[in-house]
Protein backbone atom coordinates (compact mmCIF):
# COMPACT_ATOMS: atom_id res chain seq x y z
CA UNK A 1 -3.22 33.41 -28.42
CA UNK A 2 -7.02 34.59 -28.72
CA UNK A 3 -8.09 36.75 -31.76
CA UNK A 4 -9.55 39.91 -31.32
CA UNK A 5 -13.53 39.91 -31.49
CA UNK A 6 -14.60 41.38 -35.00
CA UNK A 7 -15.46 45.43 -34.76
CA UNK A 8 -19.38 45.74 -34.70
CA UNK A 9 -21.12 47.07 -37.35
CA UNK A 10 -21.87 50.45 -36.20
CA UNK A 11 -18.77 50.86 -34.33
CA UNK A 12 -16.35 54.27 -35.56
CA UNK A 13 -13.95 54.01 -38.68
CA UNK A 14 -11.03 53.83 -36.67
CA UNK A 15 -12.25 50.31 -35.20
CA UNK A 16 -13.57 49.51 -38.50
CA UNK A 17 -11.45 48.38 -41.98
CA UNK A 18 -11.69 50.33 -45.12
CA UNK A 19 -15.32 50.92 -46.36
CA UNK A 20 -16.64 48.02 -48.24
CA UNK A 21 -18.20 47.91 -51.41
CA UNK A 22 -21.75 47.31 -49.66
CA UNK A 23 -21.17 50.09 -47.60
CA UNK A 24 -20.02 51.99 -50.97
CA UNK A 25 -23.44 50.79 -53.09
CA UNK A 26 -25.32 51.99 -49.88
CA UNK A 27 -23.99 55.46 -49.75
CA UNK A 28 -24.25 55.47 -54.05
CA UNK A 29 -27.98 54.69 -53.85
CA UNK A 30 -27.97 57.62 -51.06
CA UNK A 31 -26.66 59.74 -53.37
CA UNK A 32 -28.29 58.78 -56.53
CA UNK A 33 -31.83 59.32 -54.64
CA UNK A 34 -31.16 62.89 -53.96
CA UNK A 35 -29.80 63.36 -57.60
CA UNK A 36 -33.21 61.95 -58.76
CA UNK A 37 -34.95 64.64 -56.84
CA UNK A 38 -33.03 67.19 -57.68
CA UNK A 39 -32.94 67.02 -61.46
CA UNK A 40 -36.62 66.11 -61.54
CA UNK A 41 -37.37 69.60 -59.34
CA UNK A 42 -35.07 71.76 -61.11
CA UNK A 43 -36.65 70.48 -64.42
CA UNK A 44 -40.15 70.96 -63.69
CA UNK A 45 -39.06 74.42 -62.62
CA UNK A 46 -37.45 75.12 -65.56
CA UNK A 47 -40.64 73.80 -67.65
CA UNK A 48 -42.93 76.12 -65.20
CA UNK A 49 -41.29 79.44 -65.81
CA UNK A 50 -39.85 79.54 -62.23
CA UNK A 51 -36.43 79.64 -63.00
CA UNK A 52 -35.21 84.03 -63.38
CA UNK A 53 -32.69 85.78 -64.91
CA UNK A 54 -31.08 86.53 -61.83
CA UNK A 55 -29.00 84.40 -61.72
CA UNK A 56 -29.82 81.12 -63.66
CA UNK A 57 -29.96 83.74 -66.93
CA UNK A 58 -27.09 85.68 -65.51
CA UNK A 59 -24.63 82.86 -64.75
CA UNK A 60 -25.86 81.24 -68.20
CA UNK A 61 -24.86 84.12 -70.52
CA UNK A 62 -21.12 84.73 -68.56
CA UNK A 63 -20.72 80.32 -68.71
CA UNK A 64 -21.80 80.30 -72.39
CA UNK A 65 -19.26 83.34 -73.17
CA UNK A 66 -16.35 81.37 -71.32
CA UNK A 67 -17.39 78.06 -73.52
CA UNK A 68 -16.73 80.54 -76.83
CA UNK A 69 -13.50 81.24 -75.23
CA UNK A 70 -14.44 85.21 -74.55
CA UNK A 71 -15.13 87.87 -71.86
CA UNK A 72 -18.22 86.99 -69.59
CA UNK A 73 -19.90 89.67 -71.34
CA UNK A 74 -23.53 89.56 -69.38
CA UNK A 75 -26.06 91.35 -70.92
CA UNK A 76 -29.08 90.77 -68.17
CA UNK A 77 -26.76 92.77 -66.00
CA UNK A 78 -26.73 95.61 -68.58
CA UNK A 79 -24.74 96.27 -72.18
CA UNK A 80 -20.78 95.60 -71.74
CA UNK A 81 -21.56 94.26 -68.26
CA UNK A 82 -18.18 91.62 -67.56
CA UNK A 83 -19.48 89.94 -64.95
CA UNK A 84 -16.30 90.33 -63.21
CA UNK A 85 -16.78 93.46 -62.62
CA UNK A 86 -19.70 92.32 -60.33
CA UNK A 87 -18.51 89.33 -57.90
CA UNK A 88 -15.08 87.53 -58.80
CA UNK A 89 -15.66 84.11 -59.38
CA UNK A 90 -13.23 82.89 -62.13
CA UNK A 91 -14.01 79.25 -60.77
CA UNK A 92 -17.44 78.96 -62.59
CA UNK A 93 -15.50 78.87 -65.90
CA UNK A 94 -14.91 75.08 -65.20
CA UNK A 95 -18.40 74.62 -66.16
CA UNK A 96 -17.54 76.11 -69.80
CA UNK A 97 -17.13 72.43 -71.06
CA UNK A 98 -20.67 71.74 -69.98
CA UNK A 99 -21.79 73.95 -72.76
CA UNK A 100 -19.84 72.29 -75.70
CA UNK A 101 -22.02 68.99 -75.13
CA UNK A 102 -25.46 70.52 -74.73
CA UNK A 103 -25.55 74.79 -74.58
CA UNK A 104 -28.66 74.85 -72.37
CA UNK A 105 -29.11 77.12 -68.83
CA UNK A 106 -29.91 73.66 -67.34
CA UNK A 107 -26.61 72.31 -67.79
CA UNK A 108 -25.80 75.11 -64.94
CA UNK A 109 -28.51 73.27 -62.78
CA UNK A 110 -27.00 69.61 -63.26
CA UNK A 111 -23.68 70.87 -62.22
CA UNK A 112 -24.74 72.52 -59.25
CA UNK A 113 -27.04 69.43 -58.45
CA UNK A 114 -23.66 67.52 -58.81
CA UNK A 115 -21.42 69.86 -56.42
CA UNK A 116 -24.30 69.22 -53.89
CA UNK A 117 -24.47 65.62 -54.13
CA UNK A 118 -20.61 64.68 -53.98
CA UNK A 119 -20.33 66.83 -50.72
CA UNK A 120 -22.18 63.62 -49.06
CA UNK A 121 -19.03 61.80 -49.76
CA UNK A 122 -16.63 63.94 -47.37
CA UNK A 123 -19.95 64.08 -44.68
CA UNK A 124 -20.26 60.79 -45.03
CA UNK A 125 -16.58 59.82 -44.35
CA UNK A 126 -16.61 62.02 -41.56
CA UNK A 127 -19.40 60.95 -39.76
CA UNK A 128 -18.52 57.56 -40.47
CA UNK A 129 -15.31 57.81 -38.50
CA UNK A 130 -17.00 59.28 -35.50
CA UNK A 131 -20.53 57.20 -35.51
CA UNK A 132 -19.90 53.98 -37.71
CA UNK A 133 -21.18 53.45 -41.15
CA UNK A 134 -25.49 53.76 -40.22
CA UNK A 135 -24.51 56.62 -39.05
CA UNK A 136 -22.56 57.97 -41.70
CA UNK A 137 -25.06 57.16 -43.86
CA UNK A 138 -28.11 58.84 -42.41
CA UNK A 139 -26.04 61.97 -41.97
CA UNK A 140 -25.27 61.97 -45.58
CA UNK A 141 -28.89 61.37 -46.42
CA UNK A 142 -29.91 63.78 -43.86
CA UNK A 143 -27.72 66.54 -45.48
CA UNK A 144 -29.07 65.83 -48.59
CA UNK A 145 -32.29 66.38 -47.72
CA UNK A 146 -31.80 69.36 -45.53
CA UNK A 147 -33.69 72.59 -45.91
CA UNK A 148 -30.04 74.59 -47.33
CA UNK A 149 -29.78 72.03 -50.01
CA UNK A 150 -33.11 72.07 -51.10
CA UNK A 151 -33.54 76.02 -50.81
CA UNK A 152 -30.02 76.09 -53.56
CA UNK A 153 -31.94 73.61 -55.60
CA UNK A 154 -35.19 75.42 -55.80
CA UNK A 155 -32.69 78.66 -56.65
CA UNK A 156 -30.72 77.84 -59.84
CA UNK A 157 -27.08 77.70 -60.00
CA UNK A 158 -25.01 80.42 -58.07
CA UNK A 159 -21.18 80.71 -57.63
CA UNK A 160 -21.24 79.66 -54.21
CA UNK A 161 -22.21 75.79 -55.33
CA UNK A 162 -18.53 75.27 -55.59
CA UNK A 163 -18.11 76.51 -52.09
CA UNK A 164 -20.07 73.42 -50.30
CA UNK A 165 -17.91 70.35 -51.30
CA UNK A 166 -14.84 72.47 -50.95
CA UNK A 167 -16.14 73.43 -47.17
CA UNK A 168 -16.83 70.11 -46.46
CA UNK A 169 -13.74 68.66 -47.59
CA UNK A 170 -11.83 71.61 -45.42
CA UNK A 171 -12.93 69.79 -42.21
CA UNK A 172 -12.64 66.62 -43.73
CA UNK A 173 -9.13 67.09 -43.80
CA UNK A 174 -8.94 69.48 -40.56
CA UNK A 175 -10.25 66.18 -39.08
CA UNK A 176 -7.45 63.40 -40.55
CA UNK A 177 -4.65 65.99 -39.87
CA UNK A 178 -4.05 67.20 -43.65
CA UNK A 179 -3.43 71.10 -43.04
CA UNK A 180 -1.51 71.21 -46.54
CA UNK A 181 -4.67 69.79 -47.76
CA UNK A 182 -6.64 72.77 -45.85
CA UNK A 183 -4.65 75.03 -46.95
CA UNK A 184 -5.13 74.00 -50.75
CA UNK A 185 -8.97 73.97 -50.43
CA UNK A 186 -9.14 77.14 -49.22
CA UNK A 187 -7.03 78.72 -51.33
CA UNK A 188 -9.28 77.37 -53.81
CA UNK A 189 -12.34 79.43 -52.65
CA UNK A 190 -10.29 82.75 -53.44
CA UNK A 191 -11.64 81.68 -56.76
CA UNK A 192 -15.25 81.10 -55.75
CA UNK A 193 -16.11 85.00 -54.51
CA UNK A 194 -14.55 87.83 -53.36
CA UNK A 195 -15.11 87.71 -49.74
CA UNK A 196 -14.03 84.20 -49.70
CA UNK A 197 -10.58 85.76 -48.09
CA UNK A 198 -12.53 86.68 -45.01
CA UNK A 199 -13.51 82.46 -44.49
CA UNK A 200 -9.72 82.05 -44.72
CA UNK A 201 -9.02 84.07 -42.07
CA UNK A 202 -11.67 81.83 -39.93
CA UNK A 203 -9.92 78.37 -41.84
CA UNK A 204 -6.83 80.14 -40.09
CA UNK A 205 -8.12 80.65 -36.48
CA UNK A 206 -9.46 77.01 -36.70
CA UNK A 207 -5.57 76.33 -37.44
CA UNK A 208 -4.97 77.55 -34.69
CA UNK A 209 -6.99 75.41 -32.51
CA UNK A 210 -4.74 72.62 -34.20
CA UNK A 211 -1.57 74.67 -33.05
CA UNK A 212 -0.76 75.08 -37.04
CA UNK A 213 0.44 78.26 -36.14
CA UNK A 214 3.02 78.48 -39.13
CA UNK A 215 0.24 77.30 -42.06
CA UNK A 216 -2.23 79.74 -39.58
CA UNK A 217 -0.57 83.19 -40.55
CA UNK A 218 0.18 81.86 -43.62
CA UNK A 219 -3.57 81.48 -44.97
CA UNK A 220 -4.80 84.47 -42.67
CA UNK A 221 -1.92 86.70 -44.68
CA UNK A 222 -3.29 85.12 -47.93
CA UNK A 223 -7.07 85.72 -46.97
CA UNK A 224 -6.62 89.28 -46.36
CA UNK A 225 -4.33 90.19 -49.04
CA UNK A 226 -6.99 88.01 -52.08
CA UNK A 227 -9.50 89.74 -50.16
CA UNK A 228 -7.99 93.20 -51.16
CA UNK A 229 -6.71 92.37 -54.18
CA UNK A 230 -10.24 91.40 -55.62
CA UNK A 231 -11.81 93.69 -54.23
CA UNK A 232 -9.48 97.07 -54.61
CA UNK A 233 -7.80 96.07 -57.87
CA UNK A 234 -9.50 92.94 -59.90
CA UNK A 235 -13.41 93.90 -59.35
CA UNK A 236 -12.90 97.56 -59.66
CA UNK A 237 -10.54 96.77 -63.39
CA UNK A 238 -13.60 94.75 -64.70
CA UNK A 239 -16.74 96.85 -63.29
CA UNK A 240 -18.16 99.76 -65.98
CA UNK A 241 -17.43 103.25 -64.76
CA UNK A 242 -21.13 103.40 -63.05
CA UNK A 243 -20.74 100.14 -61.29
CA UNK A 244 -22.30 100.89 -57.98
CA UNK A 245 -20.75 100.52 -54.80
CA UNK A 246 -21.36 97.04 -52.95
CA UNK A 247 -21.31 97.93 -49.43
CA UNK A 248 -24.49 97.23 -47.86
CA UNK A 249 -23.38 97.55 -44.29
CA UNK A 250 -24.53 101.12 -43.58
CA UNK A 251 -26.37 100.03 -39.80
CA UNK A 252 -22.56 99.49 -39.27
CA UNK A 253 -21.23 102.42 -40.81
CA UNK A 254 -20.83 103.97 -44.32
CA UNK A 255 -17.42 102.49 -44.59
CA UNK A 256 -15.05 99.19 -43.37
CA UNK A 257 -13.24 101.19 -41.76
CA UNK A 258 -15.97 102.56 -40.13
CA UNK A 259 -17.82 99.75 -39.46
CA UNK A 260 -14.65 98.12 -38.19
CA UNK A 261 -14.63 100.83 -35.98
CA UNK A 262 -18.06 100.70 -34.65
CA UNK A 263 -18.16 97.24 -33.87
CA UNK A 264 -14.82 97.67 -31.66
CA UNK A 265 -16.68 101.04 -30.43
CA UNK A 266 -20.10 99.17 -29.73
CA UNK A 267 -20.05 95.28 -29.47
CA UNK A 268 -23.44 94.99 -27.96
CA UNK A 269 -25.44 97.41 -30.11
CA UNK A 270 -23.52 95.66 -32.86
CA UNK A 271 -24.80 91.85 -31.67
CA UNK A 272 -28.13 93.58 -31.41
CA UNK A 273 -28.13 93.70 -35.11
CA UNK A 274 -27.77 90.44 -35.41
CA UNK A 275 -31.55 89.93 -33.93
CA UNK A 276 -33.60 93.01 -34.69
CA UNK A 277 -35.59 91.37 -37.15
CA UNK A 278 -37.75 88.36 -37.28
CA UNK A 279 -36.51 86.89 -40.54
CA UNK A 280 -33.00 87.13 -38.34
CA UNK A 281 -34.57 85.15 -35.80
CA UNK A 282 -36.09 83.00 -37.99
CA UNK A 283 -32.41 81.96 -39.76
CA UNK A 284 -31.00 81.38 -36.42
CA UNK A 285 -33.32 79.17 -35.12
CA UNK A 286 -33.73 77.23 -38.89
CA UNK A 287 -29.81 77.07 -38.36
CA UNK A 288 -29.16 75.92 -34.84
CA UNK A 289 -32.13 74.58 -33.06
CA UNK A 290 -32.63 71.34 -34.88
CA UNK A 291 -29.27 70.61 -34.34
CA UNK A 292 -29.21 71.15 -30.87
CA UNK A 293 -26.74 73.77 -30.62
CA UNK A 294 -24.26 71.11 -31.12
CA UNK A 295 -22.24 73.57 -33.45
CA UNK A 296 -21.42 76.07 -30.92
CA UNK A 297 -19.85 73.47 -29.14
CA UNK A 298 -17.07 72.76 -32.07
CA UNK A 299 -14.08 74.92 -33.34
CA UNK A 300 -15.82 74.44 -36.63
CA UNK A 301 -18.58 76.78 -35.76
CA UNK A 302 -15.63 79.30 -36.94
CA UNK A 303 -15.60 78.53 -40.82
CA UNK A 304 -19.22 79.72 -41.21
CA UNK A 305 -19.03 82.92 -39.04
CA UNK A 306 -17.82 85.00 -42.12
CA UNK A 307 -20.73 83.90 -44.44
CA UNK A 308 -23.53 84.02 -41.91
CA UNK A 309 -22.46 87.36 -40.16
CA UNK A 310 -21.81 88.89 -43.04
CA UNK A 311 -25.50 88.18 -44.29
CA UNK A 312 -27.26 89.27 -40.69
CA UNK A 313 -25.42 92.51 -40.92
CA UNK A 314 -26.49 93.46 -44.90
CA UNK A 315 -29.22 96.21 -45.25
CA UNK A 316 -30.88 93.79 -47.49
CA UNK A 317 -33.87 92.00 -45.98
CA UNK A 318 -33.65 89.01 -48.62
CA UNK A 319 -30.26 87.45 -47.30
CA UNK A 320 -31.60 86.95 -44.05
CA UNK A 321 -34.13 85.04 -45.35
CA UNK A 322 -33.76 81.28 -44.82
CA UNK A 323 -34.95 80.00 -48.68
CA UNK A 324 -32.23 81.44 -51.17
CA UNK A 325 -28.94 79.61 -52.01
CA UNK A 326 -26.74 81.14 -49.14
CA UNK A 327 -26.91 78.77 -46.58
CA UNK A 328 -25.59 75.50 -48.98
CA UNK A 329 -22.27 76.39 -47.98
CA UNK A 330 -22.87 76.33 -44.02
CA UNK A 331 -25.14 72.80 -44.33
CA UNK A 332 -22.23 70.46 -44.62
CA UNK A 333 -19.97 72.47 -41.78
CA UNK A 334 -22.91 72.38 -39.47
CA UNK A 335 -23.72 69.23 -39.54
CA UNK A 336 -20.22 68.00 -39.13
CA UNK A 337 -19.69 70.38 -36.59
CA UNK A 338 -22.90 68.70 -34.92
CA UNK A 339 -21.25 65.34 -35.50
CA UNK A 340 -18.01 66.19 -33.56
CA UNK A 341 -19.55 67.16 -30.89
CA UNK A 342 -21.92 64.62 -30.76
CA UNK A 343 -19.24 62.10 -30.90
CA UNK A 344 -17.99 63.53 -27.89
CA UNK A 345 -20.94 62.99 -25.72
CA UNK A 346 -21.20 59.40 -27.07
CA UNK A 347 -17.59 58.76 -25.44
CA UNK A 348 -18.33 60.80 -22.49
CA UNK A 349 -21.76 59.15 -21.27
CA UNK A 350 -21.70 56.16 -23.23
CA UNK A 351 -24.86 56.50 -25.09
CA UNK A 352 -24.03 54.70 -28.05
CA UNK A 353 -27.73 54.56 -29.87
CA UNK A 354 -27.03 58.33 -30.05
CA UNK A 355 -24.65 57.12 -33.53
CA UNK A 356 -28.06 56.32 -35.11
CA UNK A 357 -30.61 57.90 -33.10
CA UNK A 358 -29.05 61.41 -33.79
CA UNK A 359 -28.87 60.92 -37.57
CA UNK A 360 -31.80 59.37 -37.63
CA UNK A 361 -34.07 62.01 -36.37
CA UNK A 362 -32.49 65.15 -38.34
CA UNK A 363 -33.24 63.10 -41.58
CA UNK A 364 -37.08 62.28 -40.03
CA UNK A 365 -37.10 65.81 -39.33
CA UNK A 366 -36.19 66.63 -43.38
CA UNK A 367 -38.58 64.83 -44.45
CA UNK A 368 -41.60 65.41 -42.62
CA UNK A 369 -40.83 68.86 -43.45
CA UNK A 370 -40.80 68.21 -46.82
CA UNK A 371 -43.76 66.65 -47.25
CA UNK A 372 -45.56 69.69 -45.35
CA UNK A 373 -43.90 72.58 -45.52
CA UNK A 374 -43.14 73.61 -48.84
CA UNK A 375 -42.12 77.34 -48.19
CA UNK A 376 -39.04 76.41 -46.80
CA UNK A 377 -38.79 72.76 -47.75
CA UNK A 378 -39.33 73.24 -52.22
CA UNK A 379 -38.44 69.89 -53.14
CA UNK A 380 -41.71 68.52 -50.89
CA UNK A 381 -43.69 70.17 -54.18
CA UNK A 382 -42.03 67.19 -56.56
CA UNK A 383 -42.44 64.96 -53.97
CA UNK A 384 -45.91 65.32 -53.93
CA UNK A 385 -47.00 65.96 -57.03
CA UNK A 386 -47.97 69.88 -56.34
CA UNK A 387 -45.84 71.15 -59.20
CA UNK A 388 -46.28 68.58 -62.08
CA UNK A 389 -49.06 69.84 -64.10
CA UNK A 390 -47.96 73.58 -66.51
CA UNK A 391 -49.59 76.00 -64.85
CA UNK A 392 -51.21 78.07 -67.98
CA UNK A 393 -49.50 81.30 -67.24
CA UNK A 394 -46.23 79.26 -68.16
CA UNK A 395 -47.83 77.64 -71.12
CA UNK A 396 -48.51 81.52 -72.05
CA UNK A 397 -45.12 82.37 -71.22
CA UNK A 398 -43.98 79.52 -73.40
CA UNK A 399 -46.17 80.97 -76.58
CA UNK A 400 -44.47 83.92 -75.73
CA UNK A 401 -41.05 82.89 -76.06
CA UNK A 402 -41.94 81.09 -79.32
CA UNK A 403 -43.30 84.08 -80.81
CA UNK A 404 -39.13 86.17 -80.56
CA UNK A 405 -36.90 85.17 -82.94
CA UNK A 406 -33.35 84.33 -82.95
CA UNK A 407 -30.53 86.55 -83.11
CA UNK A 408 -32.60 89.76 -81.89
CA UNK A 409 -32.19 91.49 -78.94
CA UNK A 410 -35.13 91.31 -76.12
CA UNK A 411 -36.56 92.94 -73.08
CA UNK A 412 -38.02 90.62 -71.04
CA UNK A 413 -39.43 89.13 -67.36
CA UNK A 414 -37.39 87.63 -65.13
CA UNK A 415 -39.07 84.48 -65.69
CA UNK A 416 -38.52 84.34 -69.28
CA UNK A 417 -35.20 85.10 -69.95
CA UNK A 418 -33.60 81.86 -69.08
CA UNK A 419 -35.44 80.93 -71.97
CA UNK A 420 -34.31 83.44 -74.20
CA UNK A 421 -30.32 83.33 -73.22
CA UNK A 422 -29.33 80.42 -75.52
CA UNK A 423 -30.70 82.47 -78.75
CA UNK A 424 -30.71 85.74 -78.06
CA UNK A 425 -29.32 88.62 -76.59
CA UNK A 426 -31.58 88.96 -73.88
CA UNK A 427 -31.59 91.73 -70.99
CA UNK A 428 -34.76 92.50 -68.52
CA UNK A 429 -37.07 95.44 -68.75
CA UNK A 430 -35.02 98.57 -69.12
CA UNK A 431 -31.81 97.33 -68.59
CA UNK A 432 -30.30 97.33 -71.98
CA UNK A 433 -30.70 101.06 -72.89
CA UNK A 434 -33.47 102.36 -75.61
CA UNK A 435 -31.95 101.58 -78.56
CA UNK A 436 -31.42 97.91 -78.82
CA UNK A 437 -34.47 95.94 -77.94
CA UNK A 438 -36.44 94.81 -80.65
CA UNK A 439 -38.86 92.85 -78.83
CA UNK A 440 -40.27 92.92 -75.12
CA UNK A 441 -42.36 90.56 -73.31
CA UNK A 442 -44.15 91.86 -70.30
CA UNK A 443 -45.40 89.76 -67.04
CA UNK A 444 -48.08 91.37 -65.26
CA UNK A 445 -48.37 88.93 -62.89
CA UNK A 446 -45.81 89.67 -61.10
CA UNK A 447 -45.11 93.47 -59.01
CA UNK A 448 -41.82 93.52 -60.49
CA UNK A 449 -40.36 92.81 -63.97
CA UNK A 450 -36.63 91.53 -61.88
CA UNK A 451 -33.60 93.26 -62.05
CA UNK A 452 -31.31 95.63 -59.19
CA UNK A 453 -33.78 98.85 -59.83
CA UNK A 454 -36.57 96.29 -61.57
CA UNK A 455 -39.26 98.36 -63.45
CA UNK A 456 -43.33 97.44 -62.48
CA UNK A 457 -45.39 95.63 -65.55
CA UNK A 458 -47.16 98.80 -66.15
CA UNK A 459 -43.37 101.15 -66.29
CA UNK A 460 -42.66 98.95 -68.71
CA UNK A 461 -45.56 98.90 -70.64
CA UNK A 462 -45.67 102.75 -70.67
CA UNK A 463 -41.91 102.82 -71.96
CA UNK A 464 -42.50 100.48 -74.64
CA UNK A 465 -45.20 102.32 -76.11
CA UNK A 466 -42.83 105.64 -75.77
CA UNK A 467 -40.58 103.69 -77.92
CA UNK A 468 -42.33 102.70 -80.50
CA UNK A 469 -43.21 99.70 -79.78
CA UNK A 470 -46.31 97.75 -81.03
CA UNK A 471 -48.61 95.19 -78.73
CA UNK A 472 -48.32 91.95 -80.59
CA UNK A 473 -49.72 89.90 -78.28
CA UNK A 474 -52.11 91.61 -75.51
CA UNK A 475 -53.11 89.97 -72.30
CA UNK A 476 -52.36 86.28 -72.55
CA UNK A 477 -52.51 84.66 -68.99
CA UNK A 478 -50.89 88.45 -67.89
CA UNK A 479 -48.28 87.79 -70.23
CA UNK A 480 -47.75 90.80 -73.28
CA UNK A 481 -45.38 90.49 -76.21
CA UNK A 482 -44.24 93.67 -78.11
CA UNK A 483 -42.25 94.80 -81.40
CA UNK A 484 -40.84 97.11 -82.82
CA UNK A 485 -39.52 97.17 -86.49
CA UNK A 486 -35.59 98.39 -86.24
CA UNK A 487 -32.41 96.86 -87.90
CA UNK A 488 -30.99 94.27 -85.13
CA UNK A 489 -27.35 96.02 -84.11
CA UNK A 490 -24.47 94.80 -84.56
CA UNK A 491 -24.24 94.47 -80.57
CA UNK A 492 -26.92 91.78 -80.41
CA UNK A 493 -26.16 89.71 -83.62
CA UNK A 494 -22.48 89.07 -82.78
CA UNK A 495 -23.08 88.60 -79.37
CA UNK A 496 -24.15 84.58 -79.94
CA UNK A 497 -23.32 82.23 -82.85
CA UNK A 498 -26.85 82.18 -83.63
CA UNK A 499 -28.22 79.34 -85.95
């Protein structure tokens, strides 16, 4: 009786055995590549004063409160702020152990730069299944090196880090037939951020298409009602008094309800809104086009809608913009999206170099772009040296920082307080009342000093000065340091274990 004839290399996971350890050292090496890059970007922008306050400083000060076992007490968000009280994401306590082995904001950075490089292991299984392992591989490489991962990189850590291996793992398992497993992942992004419950509702319509109709109602049900829990009961219990309101939807309407209603009301005027700016555009196009459209092809398309729509309809012009940490979470689903599809054509017409080919050119794509356009594509400025020498303002800012002491409490720039939040208690210009601050340092390079209602350079300069304080340093590089001689309270001093 003849043998069958071996599986070809490239041929789909289910004509191919388990993956090899070859094919595991290949996708390691993958991984360990973009790691490289990563930690050597985020360090050098750590070194250079590009790293803010919001939110590497923010997300610092509420992980380094969890590590001493207390309230995420954040003071760059104001005095008493809980965190909580601002998005709900419990989930980032898990990085609390990170601080017992080295207290540093950078240990936020290297576990973010470790969510993003796992989530090639569920891209690369998937794609593997539906193009073979060169496939797989590029795809993985290719996500890596995408413009979403490298804008989150360039950002600092942010909550929704934990959000992109858990997405990716959600079609993952969508695609092997585990909805128990679905259901368990999502659930886990209640934890992540408060309109998380609104992406279950889509993980539930994707059920759907898998005639789940049972585990569908069951996570829609569970969406909604986290989704009003957070936000009517847990958010409101945490946030001061004078929290102010979140919604930013008013071109819908001044409420839910009434944007709910308008968009029922008015479905074109409310898809106009969608495109009446050229940053909107922009993020489409980024989004789509080099995929192909492929996406819209795939029930997948669904688990993104929240996030994405969501951002196109905020009044704020900075999260339609395609370089800030938003769009990590939407990378992985994409692209596998863009692989299901594309695995569909392959069977269709036959056009099996399209398992490599495809692959192949998004990753091209990545990196030419990284090598020449930097604006969108940060990581390009490691990879060619743009961003290795100090740049003196930072070696200003860095005399700066020297000059504050421990223990004290601080005004300061953006750019500095990441710098500050492992020794001080450390809030941006005018955010921590009149009475605390001891010390302020002042960036006049910049328009804005950083913050929700951020104060310019020369605000805060003119408010020091009706303080009390004293210049101590004037004009170095733009960069101004001030004092003022007051008893430290009782507020800052207990607020750390300061050495």
């Amino acid at each position: 009786m003849p043998h069958a004839p071996p599986a070809a290399p490239d041929a789909p996971e289910n004509a191919l055995p388990p993956i090899g350890r070859r094919h595991r050292l290949q996708l390691a090496a993958v991984m360990a590549a973009a790691t490289v890059l990563y930690v050597a970007h985020s360090l050098l922008r750590y070194r250079n004063f590009e790293s803010k306050g919001y939110d590497l400083g923010i997300f610092d000060q509420a992980v380094r409160q969890y590590a001493l076992f207390k309230a995420p007490i954040v003071p760059v968000k104001g005095v008493d702020f809980n965190l909580l009280g601002d998005h709900f994401h419990p989930i980032i306590a898990l990085f609390a152990p990170l601080y017992w082995i080295w207290p540093d904001p950078r240990m936020l950075d290297f576990g973010m730069i470790a969510l993003l490089v796992v989530t090639a292991i569920p891209v690369y299984s998937f794609a593997r299944k539906h193009l073979g392992h060169r496939g797989g591989l590029l795809t993985a490489a290719a996500l890596l090196l995408w413009w979403p991962f490298q804008a989150m990189v360039n950002w600092d850590f942010h909550e929704v880090a934990f959000a992109v291996p858990l997405m990716a793992w959600i079609v993952w398992a969508f695609d092997r037939s585990r909805y128990w497993l679905v259901l368990g992942l999502s659930a886990a992004l209640l934890l992540v951020r408060e309109d998380m419950g609104i992406t279950l509702v889509a993980v539930a319509i994707v059920l759907g298409f898998h005639r789940q109709w049972g585990k569908a109602v069951l996570l829609a049900v569970a969406g909604v009602a986290g989704y009003l829990v957070v936000t009517k009961v847990l958010v409101p219990y945490f946030a001061p008094p004078d929290a102010m309101s979140y919604w930013q939807f008013t071109a819908l309407g001044p409420t839910m309800g009434a944007a709910i209603a308008f968009m029922l009301s008015h479905p074109l005027k409310s898809i106009a809104l969608l495109f009446n700016h050229e940053l909107k555009i922009l993020l489409w196009l980024m989004t789509f086009v080099p995929l192909a459209l492929l996406p819209f092809f795939s029930p997948y398309v669904i688990l993104v809608a929240p996030s994405l729509l969501s951002r196109l309809f905020n009044d704020r012009l900075n999260t339609w913009a395609p370089v800030y940490q938003y769009d990590a979470m939407l990378a992985p689903v994409l692209i596998m999206a863009s692989v299901h599809v594309l695995a569909k054509i392959i069977a269709r017409t036959g056009r099996v170099k399209l398992r490599v080919g495809a692959p192949a050119y998004l990753l091209v794509l990545a990196f030419i772009c990284t090598l020449f356009i930097h604006a969108v594509f940060p990581l390009g400025r490691t990879l060619t040296g743009a961003n290795w020498a100090m740049p003196e303002v930072a070696k200003a800012q860095a005399r700066a920082v020297a000059m504050i002491p421990n223990g004290v409490c601080v005004e300061a720039a953006d750019t500095a307080v990441p710098h500050l939040v492992q020794r001080t208690y450390v809030g941006l210009n005018g955010d921590i009342g009149d009475d605390l601050s001891s010390w302020m340092i002042i960036d006049f390079n910049v328009d804005e000093l950083g913050g929700w209602d951020p104060l310019s350079p020369q605000q805060a300069l003119e408010r020091g000065k009706k303080l009390g304080f004293q210049v101590v340093s004037k004009d170095d590089h733009g960069i101004w340091v001030l004092h003022r001689d007051i008893p430290v309270s009782p507020v800052c001093s207990n607020y750390l274990p300061y050495d």
